[in-house]
C-alpha atoms as a PDB file:
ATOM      1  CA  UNK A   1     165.350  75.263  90.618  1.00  0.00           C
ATOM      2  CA  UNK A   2     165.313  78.045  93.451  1.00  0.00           C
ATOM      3  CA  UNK A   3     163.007  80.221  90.848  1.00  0.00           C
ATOM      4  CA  UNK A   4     160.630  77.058  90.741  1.00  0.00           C
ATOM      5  CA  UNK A   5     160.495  76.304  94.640  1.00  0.00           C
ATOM      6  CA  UNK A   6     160.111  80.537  95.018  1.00  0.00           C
ATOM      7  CA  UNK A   7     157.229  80.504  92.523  1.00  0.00           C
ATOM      8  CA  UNK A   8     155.557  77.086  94.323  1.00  0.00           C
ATOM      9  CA  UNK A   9     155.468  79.176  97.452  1.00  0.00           C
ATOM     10  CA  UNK A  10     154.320  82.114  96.077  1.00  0.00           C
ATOM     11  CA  UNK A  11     151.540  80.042  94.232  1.00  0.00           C
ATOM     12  CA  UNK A  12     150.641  78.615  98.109  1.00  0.00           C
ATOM     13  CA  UNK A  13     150.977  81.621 100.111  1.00  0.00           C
ATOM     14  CA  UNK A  14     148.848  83.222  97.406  1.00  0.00           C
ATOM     15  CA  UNK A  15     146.174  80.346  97.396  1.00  0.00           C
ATOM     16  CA  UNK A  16     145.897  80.230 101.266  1.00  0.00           C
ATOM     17  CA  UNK A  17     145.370  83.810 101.285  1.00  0.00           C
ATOM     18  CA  UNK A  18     142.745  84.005  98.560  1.00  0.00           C
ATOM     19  CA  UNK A  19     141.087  81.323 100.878  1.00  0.00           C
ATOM     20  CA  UNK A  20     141.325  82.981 104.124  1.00  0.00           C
ATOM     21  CA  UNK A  21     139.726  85.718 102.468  1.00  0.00           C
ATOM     22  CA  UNK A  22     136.877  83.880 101.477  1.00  0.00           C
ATOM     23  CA  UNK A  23     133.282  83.894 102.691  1.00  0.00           C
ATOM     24  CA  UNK A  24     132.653  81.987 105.609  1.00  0.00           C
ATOM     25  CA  UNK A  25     129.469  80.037 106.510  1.00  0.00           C
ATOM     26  CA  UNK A  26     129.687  78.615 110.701  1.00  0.00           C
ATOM     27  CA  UNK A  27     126.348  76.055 110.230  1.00  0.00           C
ATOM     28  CA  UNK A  28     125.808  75.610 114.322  1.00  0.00           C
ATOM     29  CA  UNK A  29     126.447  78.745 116.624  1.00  0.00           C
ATOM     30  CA  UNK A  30     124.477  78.546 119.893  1.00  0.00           C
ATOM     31  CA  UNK A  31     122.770  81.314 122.717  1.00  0.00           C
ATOM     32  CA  UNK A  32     121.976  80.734 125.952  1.00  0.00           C
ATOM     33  CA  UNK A  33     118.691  81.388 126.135  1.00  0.00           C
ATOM     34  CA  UNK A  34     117.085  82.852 129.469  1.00  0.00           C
ATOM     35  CA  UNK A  35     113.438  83.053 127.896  1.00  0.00           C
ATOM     36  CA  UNK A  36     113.443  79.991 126.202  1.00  0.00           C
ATOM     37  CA  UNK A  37     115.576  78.139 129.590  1.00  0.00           C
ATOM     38  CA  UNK A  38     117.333  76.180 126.576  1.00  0.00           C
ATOM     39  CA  UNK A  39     120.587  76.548 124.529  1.00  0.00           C
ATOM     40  CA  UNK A  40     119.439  77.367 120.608  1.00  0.00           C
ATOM     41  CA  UNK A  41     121.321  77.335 117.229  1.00  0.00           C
ATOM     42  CA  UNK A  42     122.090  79.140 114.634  1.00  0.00           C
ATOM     43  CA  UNK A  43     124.079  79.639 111.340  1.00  0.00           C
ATOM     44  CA  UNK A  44     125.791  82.438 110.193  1.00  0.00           C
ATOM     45  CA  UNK A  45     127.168  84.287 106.929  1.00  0.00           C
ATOM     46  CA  UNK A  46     130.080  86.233 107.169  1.00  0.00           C
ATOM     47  CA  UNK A  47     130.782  87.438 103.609  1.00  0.00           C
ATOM     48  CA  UNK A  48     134.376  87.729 102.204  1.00  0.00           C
ATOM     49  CA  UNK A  49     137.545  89.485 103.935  1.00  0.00           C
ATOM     50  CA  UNK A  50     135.430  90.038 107.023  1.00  0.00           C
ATOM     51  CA  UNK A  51     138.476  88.521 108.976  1.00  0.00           C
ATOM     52  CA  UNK A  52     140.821  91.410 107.132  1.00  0.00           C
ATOM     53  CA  UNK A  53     138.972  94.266 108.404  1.00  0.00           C
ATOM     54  CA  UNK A  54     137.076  96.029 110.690  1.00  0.00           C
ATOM     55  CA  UNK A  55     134.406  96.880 108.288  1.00  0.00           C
ATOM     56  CA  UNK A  56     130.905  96.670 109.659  1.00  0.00           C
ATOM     57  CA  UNK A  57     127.613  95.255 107.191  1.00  0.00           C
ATOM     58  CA  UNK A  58     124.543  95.067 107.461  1.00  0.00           C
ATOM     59  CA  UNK A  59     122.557  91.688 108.579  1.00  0.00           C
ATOM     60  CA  UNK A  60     119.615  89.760 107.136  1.00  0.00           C
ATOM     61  CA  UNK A  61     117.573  87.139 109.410  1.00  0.00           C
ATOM     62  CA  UNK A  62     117.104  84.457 107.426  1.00  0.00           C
ATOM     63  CA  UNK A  63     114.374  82.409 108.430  1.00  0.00           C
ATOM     64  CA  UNK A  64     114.008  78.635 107.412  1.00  0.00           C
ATOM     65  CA  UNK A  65     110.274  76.552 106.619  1.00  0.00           C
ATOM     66  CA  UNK A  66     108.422  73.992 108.845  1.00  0.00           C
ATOM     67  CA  UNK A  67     110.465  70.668 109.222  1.00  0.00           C
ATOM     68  CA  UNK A  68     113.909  72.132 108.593  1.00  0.00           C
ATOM     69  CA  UNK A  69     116.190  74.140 111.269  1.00  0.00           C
ATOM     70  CA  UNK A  70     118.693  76.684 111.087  1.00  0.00           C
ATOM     71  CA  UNK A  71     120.671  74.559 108.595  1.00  0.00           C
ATOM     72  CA  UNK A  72     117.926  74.467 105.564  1.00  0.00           C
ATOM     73  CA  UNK A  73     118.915  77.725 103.642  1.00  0.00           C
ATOM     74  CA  UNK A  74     122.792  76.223 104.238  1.00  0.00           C
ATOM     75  CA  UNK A  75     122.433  72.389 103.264  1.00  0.00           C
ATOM     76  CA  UNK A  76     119.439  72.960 100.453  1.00  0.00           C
ATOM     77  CA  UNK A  77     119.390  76.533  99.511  1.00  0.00           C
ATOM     78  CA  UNK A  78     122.986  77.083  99.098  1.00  0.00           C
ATOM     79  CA  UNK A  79     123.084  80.125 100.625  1.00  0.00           C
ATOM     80  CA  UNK A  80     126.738  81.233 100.950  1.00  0.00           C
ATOM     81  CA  UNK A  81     127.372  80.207  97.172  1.00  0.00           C
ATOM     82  CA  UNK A  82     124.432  82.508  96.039  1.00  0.00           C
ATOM     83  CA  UNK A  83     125.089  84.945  98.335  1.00  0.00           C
ATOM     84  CA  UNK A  84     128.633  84.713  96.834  1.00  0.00           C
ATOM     85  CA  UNK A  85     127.895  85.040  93.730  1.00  0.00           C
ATOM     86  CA  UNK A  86     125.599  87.429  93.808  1.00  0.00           C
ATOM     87  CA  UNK A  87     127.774  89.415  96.050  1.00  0.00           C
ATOM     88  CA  UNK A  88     130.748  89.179  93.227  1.00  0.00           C
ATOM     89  CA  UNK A  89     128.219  90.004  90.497  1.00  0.00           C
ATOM     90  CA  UNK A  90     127.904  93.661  92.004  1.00  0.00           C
ATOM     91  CA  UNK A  91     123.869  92.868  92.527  1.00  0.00           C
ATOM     92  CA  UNK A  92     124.206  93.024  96.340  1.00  0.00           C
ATOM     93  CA  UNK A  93     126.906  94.664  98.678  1.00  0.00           C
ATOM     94  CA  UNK A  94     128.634  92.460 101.519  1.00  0.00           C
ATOM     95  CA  UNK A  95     126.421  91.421 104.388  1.00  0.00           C
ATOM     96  CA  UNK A  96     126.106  89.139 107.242  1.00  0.00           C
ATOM     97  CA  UNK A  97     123.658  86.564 106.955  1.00  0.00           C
ATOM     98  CA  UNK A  98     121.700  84.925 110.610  1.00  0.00           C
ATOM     99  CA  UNK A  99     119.277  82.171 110.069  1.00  0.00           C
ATOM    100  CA  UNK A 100     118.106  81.289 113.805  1.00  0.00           C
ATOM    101  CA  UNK A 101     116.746  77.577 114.416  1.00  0.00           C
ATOM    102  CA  UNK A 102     112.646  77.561 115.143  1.00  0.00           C
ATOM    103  CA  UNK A 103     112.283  73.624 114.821  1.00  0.00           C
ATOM    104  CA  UNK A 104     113.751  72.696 118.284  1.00  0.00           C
ATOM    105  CA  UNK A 105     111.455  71.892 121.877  1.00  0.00           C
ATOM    106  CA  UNK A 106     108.632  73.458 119.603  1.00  0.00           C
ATOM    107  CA  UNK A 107     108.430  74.500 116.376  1.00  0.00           C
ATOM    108  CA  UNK A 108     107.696  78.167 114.983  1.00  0.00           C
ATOM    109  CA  UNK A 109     108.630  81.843 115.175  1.00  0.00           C
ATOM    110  CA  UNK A 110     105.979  83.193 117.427  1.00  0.00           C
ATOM    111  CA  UNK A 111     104.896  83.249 121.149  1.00  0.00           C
ATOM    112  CA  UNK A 112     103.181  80.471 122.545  1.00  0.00           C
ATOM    113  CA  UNK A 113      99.635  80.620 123.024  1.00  0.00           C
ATOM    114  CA  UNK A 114      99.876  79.918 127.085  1.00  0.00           C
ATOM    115  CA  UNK A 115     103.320  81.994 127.416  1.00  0.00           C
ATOM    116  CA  UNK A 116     104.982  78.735 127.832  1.00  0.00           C
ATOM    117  CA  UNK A 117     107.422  78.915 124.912  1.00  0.00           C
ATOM    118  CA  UNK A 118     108.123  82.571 124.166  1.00  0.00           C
ATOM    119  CA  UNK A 119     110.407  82.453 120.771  1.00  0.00           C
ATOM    120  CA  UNK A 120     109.634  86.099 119.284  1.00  0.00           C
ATOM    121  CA  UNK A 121     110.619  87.589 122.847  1.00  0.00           C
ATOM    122  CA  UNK A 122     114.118  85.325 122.709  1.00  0.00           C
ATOM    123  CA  UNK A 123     114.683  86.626 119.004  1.00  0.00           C
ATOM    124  CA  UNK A 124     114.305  90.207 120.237  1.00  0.00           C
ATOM    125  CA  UNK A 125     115.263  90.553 123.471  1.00  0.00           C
ATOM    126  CA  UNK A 126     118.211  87.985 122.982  1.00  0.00           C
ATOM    127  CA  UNK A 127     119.272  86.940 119.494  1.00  0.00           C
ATOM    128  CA  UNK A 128     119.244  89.924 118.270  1.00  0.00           C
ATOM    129  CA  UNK A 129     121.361  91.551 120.870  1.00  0.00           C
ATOM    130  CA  UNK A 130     123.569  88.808 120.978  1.00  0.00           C
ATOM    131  CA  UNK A 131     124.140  89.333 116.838  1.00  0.00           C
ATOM    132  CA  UNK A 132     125.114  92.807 117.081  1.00  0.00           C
ATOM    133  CA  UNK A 133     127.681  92.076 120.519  1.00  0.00           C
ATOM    134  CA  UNK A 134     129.289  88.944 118.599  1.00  0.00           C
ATOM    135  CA  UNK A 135     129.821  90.533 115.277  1.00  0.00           C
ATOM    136  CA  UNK A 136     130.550  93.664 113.600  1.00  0.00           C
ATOM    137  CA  UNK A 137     126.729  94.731 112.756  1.00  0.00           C
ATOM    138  CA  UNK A 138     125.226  98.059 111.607  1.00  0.00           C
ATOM    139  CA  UNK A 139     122.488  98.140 114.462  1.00  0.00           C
ATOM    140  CA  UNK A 140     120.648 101.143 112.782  1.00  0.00           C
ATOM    141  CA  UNK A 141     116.904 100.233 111.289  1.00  0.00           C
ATOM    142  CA  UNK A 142     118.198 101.129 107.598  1.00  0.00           C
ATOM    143  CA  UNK A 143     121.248  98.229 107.817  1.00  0.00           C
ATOM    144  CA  UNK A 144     118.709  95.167 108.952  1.00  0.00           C
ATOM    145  CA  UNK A 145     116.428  93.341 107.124  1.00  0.00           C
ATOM    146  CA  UNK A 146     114.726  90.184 107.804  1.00  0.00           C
ATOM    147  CA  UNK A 147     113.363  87.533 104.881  1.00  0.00           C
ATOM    148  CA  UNK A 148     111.825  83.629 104.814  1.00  0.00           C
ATOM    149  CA  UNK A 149     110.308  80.814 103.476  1.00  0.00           C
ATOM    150  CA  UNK A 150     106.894  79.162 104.592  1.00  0.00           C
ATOM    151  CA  UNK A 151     106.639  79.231 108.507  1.00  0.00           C
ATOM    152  CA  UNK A 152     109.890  81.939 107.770  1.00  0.00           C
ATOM    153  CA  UNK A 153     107.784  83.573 105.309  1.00  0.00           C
ATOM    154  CA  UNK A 154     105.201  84.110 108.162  1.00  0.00           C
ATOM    155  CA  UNK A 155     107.662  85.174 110.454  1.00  0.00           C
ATOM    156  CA  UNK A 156     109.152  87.523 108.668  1.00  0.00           C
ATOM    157  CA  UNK A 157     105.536  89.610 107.481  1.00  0.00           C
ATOM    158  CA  UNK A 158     104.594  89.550 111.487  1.00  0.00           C
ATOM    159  CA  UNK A 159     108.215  90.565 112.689  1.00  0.00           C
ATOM    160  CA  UNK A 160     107.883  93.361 110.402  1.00  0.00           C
ATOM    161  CA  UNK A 161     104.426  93.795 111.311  1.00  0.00           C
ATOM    162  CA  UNK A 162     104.799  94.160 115.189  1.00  0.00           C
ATOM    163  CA  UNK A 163     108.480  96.042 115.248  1.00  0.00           C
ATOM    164  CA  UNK A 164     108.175  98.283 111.827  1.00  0.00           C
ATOM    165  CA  UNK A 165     110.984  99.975 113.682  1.00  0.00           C
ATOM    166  CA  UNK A 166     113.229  97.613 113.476  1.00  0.00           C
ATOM    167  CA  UNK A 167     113.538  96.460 109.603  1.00  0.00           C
ATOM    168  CA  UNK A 168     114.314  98.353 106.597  1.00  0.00           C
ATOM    169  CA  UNK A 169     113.235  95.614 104.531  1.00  0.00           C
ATOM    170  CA  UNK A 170     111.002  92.208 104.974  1.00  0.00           C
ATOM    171  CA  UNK A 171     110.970  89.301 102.114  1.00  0.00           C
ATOM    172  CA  UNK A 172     108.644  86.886 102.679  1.00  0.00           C
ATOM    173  CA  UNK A 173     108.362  84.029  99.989  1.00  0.00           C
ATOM    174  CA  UNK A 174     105.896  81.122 100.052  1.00  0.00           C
ATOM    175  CA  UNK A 175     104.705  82.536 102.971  1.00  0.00           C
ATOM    176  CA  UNK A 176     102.448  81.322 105.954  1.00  0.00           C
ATOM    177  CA  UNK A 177     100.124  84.363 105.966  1.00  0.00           C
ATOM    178  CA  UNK A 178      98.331  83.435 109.013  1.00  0.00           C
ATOM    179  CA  UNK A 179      94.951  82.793 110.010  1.00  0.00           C
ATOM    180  CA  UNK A 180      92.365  85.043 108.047  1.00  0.00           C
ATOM    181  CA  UNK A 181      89.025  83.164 109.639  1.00  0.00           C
ATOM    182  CA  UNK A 182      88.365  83.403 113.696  1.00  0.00           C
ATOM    183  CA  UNK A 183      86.258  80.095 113.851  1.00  0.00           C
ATOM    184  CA  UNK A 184      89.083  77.956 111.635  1.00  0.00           C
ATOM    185  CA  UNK A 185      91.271  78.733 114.832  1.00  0.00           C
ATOM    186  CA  UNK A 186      89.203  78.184 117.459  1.00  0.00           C
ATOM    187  CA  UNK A 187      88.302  74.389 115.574  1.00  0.00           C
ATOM    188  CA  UNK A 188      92.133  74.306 115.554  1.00  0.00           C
ATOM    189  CA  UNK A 189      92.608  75.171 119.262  1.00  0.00           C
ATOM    190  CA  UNK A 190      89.401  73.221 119.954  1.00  0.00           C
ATOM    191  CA  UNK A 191      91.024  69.706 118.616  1.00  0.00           C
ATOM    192  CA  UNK A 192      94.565  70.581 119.472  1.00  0.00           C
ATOM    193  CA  UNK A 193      94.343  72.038 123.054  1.00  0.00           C
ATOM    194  CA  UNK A 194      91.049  71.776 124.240  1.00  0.00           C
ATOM    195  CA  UNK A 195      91.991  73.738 127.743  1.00  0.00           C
ATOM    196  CA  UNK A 196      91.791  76.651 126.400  1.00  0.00           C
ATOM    197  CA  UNK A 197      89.117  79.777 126.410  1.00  0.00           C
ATOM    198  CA  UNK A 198      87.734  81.647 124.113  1.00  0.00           C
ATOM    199  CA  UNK A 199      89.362  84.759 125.369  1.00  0.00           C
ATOM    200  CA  UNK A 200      92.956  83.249 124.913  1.00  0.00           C
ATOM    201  CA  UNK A 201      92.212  82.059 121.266  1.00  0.00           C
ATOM    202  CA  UNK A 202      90.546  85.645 120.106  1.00  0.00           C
ATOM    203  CA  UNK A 203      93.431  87.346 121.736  1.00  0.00           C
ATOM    204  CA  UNK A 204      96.100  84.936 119.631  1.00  0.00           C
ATOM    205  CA  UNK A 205      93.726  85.199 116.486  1.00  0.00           C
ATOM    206  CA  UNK A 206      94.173  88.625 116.691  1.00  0.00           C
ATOM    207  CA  UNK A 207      98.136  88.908 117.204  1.00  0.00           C
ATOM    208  CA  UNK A 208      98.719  86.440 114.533  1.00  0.00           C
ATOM    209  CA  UNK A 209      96.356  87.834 111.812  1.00  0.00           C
ATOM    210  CA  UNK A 210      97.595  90.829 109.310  1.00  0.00           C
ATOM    211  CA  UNK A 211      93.963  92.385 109.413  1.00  0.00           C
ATOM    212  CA  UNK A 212      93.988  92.647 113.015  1.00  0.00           C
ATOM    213  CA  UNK A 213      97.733  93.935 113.263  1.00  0.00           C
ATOM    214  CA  UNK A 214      97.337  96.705 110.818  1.00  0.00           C
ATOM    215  CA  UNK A 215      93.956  97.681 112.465  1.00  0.00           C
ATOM    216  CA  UNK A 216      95.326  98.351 116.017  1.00  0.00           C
ATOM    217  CA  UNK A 217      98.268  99.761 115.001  1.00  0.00           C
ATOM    218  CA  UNK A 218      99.123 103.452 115.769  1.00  0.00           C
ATOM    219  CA  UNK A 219      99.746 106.161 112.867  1.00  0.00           C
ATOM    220  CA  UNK A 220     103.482 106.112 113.624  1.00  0.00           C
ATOM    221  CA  UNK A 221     103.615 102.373 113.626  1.00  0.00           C
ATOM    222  CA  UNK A 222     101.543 102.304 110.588  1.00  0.00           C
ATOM    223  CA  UNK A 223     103.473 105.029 108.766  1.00  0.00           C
ATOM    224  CA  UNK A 224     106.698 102.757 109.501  1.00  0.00           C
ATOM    225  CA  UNK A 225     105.541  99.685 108.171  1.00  0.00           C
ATOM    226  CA  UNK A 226     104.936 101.686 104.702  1.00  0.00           C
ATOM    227  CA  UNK A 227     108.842 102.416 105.019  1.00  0.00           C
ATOM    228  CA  UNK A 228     109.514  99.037 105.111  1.00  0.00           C
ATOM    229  CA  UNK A 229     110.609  97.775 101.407  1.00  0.00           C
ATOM    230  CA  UNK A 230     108.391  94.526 101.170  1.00  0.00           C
ATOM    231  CA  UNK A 231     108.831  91.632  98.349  1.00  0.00           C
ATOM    232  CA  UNK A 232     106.356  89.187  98.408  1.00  0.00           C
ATOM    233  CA  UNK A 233     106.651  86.686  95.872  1.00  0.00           C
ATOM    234  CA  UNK A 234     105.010  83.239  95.640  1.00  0.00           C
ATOM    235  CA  UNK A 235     104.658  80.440  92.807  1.00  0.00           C
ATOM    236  CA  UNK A 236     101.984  79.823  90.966  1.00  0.00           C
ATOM    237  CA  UNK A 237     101.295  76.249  91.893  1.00  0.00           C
ATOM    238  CA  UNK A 238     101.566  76.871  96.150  1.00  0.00           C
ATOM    239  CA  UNK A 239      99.599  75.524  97.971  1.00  0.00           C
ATOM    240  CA  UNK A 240     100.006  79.248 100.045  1.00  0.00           C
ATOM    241  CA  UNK A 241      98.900  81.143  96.825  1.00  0.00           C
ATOM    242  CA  UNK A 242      95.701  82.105  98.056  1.00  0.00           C
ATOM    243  CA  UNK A 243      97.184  83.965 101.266  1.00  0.00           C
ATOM    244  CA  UNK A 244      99.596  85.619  99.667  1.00  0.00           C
ATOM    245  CA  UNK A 245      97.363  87.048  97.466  1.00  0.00           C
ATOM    246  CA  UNK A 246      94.930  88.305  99.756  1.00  0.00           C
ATOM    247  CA  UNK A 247      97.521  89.820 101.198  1.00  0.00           C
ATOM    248  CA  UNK A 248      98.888  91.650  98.438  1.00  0.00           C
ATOM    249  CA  UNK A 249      95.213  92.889  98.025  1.00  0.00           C
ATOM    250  CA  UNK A 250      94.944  94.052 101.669  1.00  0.00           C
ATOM    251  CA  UNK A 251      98.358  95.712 101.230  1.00  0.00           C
ATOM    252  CA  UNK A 252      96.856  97.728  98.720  1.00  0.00           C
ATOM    253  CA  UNK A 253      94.131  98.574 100.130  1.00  0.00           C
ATOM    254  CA  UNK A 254      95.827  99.861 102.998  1.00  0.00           C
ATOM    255  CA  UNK A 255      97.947 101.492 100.373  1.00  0.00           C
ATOM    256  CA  UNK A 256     101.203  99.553 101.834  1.00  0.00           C
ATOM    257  CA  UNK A 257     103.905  99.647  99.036  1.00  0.00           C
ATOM    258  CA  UNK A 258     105.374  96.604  98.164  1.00  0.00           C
ATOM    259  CA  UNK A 259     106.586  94.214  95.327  1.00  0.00           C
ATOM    260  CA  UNK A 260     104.244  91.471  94.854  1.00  0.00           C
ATOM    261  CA  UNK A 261     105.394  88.467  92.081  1.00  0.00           C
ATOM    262  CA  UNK A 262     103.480  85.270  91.508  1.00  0.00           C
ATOM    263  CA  UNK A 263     105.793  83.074  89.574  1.00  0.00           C
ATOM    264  CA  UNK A 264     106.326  79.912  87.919  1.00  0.00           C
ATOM    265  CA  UNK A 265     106.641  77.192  90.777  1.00  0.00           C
ATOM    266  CA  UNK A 266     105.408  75.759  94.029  1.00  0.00           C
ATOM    267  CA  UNK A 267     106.450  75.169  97.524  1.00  0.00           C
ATOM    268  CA  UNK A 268     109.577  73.537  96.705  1.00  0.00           C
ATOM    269  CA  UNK A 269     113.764  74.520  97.628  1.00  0.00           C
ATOM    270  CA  UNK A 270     114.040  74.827  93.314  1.00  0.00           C
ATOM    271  CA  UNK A 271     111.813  78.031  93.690  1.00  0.00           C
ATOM    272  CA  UNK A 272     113.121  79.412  96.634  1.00  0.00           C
ATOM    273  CA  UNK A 273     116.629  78.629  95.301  1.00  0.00           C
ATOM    274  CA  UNK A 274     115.546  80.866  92.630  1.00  0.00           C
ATOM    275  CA  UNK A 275     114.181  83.659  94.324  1.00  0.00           C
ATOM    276  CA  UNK A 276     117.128  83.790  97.101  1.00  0.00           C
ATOM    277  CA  UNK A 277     119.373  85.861  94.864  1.00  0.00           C
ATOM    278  CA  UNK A 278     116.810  88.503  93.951  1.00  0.00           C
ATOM    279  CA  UNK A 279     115.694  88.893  97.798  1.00  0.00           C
ATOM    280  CA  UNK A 280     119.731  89.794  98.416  1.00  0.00           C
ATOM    281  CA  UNK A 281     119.844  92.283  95.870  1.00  0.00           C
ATOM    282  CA  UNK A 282     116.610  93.852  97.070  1.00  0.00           C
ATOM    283  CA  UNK A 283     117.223  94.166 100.740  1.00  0.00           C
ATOM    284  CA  UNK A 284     121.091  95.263  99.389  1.00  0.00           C
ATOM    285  CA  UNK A 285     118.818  98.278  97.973  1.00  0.00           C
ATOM    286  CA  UNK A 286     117.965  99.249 100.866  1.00  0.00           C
ATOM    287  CA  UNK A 287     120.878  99.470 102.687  1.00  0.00           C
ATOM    288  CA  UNK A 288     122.073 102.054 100.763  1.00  0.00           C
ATOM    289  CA  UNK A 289     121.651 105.651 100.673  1.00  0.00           C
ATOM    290  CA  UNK A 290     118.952 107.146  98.073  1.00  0.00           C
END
C-alpha cells in the first residue's frame, strides 16, 4: 500500500512539474504609455522552462490584422500550441513571443497623420524597451525579429523598412502593402478628414509607401534592409495579392533578397494558421549563427 501511495505522489509531483515547465501564454499584459497618454495591452509567449532558468531568447513581435487586438494570434491562430509544437519538432529554437494591441483609441501600427496618436513612436521608444527590462531578451539586432498579418503584415514591412537596424528578420503575410498611388490618398484624406493640406498628405504618402522609403533611404540604411531575412507570402485568392506582388517585383528590382510564396488560400485565420509555423522556423534561422 505504502509502494502505491509513494508511486501516486511520484506520478503528481512528476505531473506538476512537467506542467510548471510548460510554455506559458499571459493573453493581457499592459504599459503605461507616456506617448500614447493611455494604458495598452499585450500578450506574451514565454516558451517552455523559462521559469527554470536564466536562459535568455530571442523575441518576435507578432502583429495581429484589422478588427482583432493583441489576443487574435492567441484565441484564433493558436499560437502557443504551434509555437509548441514546432518548437518540440526541432524546426525552431525557444523564443519569446510579443503581440502588442493596435485596435484600441485608434486602430493601426503607424503615426497619426496630425501627430495626435503616435503608435510607432510608443512601440519603439516604449514597448520595446519595456520587453527587454521585463523579460530575459537578447536585445542585439540578430536575436529580434518582427512578423504579421494584414494591417500586421503592413506593419511589419514598414518597421523593417524605417529601423533596418533593428530586425534580423521581417515576415509579413497577407500584407497591407500601403498606398502605391498619391491621388487614391489624397481622395482618401479628402472624404475622411477634409482639414487637411496637401503638404501633410504628400508627406504621409511618402512615409507610408515602400517606393518612397527605399528611395530616401541612405546606403547604410539601404544596405541593412538587404540583411534583413524577408518572407513574404500571400494566398492566391487575397484580396492583397496584387500588393504583395508588386512588391516582390520592386524588391527585386532593388535587388532586396527575400522569399516570396503565393499560395493556396485567401485572407482567412486557416491560411495564416498555416503559414505561422513556417514564419517560426524562418526567423529561428536567423537567430542562429551561420
Amino acid at each position: 500500500m505504502r509502494k502505491l501511495v509513494c508511486m501516486a505522489l511520484w506520478i503528481m509531483t512528476s505531473t506538476t512539474i512537467m506542467l510548471a515547465q510548460g510554455s506559458q501564454i499571459f493573453e493581457t499584459r499592459t504599459i503605461k504609455s507616456s506617448i500614447l497618454n493611455a494604458e495598452r495591452n499585450y500578450a506574451v509567449y514565454l516558451p517552455q522552462g523559462y521559469d527554470q532558468t536564466d536562459q535568455s531568447y530571442p523575441v518576435l513581435y507578432l502583429l495581429h490584422g484589422g478588427g482583432d487586438d493583441h489576443t487574435g494570434w492567441v484565441q484564433f491562430g493558436q499560437v502557443q500550441h504551434i509555437a509548441d509544437k514546432t518548437i518540440a519538432e526541432g524546426k525552431a529554437g525557444p523564443m519569446i513571443i510579443v503581440m502588442p494591441d493596435a485596435n484600441t483609441g485608434k486602430r493601426g501600427y503607424f503615426n497619426d497623420i496630425q501627430g495626435d496618436f503616435n503608435y510607432e513612436d510608443f512601440i519603439f521608444q516604449e514597448l520595446i524597451p519595456h520587453i527587454e527590462k521585463t523579460y530575459r531578451v537578447r536585445s542585439e539586432r540578430r536575436y529580434r525579429a518582427v512578423a504579421g498579418l494584414s494591417m500586421g503584415g503592413g506593419g511589419t514591412i514598414f518597421y523593417a523598412l524605417r529601423h533596418p537596424e533593428l530586425f534580423a528578420a521581417a515576415a509579413p503575410l497577407s500584407a497591407s502593402t500601403g498606398s502605391w498611388d498619391i491621388e487614391q490618398v489624397k481622395t482618401r484624406f479628402a472624404n475622411a478628414q477634409p482639414k487637411l493640406n496637401n503638404k501633410q498628405i504628400e508627406a504621409y504618402f511618402k512615409n507610408n509607401n515602400i517606393e518612397s522609403v527605399l528611395d530616401a533611404a541612405s546606403k547604410e540604411n539601404l544596405e541593412q534592409i538587404k540583411r534583413i531575412r524577408w518572407y513574404i507570402s500571400c494566398g492566391d485568392d487575397d484580396f492583397l495579392y496584387e500588393g504583395n506582388s508588386m512588391m516582390h517585383i520592386l524588391f527585386k528590382k532593388r535587388e532586396i533578397p527575400h522569399e516570396y510564396r503565393v499560395k493556396d488560400g485567401a485572407h482567412t485565420w486557416t491560411y495564416w494558421r498555416m503559414e505561422l509555423p513556417l514564419v517560426l522556423e524562418f526567423v529561428a534561422k536567423s537567430f542562429m549563427q551561420h
